[in-house]
N, C-alpha and C. Protein backbone atom coordinates (compact mmCIF):
# COMPACT_ATOMS: atom_id res chain seq x y z
N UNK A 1 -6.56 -7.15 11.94
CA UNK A 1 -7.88 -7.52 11.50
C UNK A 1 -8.04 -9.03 11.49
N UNK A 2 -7.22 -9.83 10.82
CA UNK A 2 -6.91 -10.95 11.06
C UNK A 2 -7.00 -11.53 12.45
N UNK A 3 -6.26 -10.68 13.48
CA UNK A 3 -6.69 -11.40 14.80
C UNK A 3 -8.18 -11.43 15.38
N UNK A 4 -8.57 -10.11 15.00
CA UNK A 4 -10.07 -9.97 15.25
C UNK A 4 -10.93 -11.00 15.07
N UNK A 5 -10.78 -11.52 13.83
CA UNK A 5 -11.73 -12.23 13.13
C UNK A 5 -11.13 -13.58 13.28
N UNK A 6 -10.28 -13.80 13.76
CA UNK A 6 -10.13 -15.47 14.31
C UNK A 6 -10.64 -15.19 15.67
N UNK A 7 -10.29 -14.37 16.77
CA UNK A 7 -10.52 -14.23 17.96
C UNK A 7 -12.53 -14.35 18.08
N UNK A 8 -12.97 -13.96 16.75
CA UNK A 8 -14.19 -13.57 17.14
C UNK A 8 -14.92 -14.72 17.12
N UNK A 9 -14.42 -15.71 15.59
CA UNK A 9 -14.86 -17.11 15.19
C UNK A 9 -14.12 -17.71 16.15
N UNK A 10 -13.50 -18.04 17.16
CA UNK A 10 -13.35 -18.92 18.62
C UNK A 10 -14.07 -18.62 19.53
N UNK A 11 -14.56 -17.36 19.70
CA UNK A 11 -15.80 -17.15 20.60
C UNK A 11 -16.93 -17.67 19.99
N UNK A 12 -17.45 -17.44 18.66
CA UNK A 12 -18.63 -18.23 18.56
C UNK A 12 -18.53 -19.85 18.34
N UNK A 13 -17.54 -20.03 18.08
CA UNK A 13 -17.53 -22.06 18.16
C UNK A 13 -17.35 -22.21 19.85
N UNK A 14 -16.84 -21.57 20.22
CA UNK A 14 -16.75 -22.03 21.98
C UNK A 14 -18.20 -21.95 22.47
N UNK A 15 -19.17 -20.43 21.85
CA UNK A 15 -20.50 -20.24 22.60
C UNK A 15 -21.46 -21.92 21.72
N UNK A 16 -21.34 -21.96 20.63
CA UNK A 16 -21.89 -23.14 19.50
C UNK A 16 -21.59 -24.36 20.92
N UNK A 17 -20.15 -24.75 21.24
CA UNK A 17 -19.65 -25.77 22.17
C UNK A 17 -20.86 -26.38 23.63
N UNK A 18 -20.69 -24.77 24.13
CA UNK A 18 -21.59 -24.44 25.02
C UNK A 18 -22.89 -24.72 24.46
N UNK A 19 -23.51 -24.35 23.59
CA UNK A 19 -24.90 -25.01 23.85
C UNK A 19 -24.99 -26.25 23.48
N UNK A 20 -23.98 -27.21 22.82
CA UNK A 20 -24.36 -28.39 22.14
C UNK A 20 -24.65 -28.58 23.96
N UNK A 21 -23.54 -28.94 24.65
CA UNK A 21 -23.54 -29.35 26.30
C UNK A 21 -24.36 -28.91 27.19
N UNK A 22 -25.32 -27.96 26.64
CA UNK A 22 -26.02 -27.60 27.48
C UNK A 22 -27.48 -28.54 27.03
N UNK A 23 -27.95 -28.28 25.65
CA UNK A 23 -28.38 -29.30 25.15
C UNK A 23 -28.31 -30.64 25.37
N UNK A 24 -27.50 -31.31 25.60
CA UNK A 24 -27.60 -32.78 25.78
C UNK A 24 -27.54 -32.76 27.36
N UNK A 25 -27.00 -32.26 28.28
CA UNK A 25 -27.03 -32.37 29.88
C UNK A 25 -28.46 -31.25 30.24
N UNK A 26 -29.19 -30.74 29.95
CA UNK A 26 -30.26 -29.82 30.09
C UNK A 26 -30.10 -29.04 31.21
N UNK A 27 -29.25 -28.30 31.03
CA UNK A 27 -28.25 -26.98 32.50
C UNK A 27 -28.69 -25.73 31.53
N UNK A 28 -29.67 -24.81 32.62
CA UNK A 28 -29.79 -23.77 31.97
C UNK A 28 -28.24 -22.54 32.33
N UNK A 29 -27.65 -22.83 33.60
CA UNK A 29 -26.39 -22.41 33.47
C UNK A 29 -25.33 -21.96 31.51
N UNK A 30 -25.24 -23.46 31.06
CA UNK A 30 -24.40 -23.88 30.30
C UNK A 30 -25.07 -22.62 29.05
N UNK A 31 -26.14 -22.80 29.15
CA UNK A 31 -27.23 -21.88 28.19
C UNK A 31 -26.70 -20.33 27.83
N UNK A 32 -26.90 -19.65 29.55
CA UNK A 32 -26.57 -18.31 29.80
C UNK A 32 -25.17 -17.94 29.18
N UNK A 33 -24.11 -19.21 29.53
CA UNK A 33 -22.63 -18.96 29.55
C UNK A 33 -22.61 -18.84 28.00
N UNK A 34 -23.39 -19.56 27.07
CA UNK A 34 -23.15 -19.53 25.81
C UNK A 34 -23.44 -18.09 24.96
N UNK A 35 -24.61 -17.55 26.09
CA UNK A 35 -25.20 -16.70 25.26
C UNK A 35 -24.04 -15.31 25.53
N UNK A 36 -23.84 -15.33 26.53
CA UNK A 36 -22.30 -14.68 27.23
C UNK A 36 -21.63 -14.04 26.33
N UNK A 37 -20.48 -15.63 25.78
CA UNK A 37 -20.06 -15.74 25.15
C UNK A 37 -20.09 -14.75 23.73
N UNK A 38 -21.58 -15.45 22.87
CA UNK A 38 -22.25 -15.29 21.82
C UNK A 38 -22.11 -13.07 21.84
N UNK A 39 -22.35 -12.93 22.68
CA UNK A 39 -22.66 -11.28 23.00
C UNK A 39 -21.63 -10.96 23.45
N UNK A 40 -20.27 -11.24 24.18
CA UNK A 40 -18.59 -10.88 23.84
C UNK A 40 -18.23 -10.75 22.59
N UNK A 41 -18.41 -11.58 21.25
CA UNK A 41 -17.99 -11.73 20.28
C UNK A 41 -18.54 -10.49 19.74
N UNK A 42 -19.88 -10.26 19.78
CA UNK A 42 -20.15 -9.52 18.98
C UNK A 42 -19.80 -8.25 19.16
N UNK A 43 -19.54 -7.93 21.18
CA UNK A 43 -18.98 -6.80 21.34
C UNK A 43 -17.99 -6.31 21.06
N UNK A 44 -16.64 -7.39 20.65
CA UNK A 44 -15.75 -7.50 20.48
C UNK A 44 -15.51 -6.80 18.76
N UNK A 45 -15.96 -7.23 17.77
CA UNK A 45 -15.91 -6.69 16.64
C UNK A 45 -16.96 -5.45 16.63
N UNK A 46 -17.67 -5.10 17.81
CA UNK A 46 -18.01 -3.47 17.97
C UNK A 46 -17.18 -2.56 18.30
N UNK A 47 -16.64 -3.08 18.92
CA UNK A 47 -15.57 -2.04 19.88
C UNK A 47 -14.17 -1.58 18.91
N UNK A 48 -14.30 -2.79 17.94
CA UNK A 48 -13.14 -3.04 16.94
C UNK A 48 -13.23 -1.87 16.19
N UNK A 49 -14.57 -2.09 15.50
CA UNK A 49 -15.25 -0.86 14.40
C UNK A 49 -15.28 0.38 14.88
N UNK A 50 -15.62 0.50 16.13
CA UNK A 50 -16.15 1.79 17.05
C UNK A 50 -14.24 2.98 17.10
N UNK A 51 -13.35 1.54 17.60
CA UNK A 51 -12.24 2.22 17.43
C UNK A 51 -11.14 2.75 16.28
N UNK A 52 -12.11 1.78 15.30
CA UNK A 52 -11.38 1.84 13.94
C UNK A 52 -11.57 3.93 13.40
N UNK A 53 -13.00 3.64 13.52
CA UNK A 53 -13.59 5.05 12.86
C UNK A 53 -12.89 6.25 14.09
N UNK A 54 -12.73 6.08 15.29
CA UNK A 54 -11.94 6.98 15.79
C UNK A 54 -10.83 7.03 15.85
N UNK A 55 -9.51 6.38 15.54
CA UNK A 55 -8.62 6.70 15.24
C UNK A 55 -8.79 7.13 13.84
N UNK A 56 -9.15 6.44 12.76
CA UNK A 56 -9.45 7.55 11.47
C UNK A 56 -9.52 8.69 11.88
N UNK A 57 -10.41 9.54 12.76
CA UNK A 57 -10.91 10.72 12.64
C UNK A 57 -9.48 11.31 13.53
N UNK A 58 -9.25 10.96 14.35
CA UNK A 58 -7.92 11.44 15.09
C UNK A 58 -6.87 11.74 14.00
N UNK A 59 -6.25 10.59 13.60
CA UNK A 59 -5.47 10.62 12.55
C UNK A 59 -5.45 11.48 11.06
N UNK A 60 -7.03 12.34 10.99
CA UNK A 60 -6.96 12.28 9.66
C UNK A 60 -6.65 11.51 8.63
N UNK A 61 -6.76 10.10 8.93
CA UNK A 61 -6.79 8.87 7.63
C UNK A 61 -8.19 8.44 7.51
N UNK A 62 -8.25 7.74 6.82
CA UNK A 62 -9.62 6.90 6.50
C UNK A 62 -9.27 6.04 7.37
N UNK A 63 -10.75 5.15 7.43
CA UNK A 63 -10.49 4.22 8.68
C UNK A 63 -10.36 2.98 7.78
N UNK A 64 -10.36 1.71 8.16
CA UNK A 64 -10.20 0.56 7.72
C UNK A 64 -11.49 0.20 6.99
N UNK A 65 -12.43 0.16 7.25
CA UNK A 65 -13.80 -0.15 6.84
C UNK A 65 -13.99 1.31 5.57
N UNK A 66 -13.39 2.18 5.99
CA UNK A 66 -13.81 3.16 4.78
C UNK A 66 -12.93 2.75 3.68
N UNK A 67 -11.87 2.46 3.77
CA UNK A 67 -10.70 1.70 2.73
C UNK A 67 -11.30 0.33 2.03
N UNK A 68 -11.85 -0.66 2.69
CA UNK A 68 -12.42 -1.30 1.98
C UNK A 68 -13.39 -0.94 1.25
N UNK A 69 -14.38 -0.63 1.57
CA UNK A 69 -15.81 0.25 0.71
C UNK A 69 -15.42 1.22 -0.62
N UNK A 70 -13.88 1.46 -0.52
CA UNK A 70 -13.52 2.57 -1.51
C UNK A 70 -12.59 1.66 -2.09
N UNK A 71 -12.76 0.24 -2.07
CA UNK A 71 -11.61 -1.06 -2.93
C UNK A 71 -12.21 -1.13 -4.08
N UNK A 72 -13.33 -1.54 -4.59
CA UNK A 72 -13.94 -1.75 -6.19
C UNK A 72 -13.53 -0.69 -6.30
N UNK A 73 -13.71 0.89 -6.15
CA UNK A 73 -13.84 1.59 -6.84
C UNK A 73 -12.84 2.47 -7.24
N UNK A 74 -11.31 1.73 -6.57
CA UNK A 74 -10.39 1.87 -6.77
C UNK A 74 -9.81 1.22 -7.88
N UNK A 75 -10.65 0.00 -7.71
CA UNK A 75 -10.17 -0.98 -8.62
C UNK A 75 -10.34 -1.13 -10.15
N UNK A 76 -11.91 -0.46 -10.22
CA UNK A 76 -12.32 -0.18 -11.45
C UNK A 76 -11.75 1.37 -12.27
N UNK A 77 -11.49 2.26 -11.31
CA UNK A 77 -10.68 3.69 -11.49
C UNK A 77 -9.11 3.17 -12.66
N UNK A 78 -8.29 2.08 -11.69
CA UNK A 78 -7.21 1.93 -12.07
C UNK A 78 -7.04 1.19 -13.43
N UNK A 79 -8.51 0.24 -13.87
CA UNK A 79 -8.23 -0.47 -14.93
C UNK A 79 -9.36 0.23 -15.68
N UNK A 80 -9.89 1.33 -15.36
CA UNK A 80 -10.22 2.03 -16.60
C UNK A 80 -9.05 2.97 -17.17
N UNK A 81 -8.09 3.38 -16.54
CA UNK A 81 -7.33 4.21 -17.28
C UNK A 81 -6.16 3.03 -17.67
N UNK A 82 -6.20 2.22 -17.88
CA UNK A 82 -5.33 1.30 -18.40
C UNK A 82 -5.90 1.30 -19.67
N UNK A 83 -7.08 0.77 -19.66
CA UNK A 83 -7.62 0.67 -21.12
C UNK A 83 -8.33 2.36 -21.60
């Protein structure tokens, strides 16, 4: 997950890169490549999610995103029966 989410924030500072340069040299090229970019990243943490929830379902586990969503309420479960 960790790699995901650095991999994803280097695609959008590289697409950010791309338009400053496209911006100051006025290349609608530099533009497209950014927007490229900009729409890899995002496919990239789709495909992430898309595969997360199907191996869950393969596996019979929860998926990663369902594990987080079920963290407070794990959290509050465990320190209510404390007190």
């Amino acid at each position: 997950m960790i790699i995901l989410l650095v991999g994803a924030i280097g695609l959008v500072m590289w697409s950010l890169q791309l338009m400053k340069m496209a911006h100051h040299s006025s290349e609608k090229s530099l533009i497209f490549a950014g927007v490229l970019v900009a729409v890899s990243a995002i496919g990239l943490v789709a495909v992430y999610m898309l595969m997360d929830g199907c191996m869950g379902y393969i596996t019979g586990g929860e998926s990663v995103s369902a594990q987080a969503s079920n963290l407070p309420l794990m959290v509050v479960s465990h320190f209510s029966s404390i007190f």
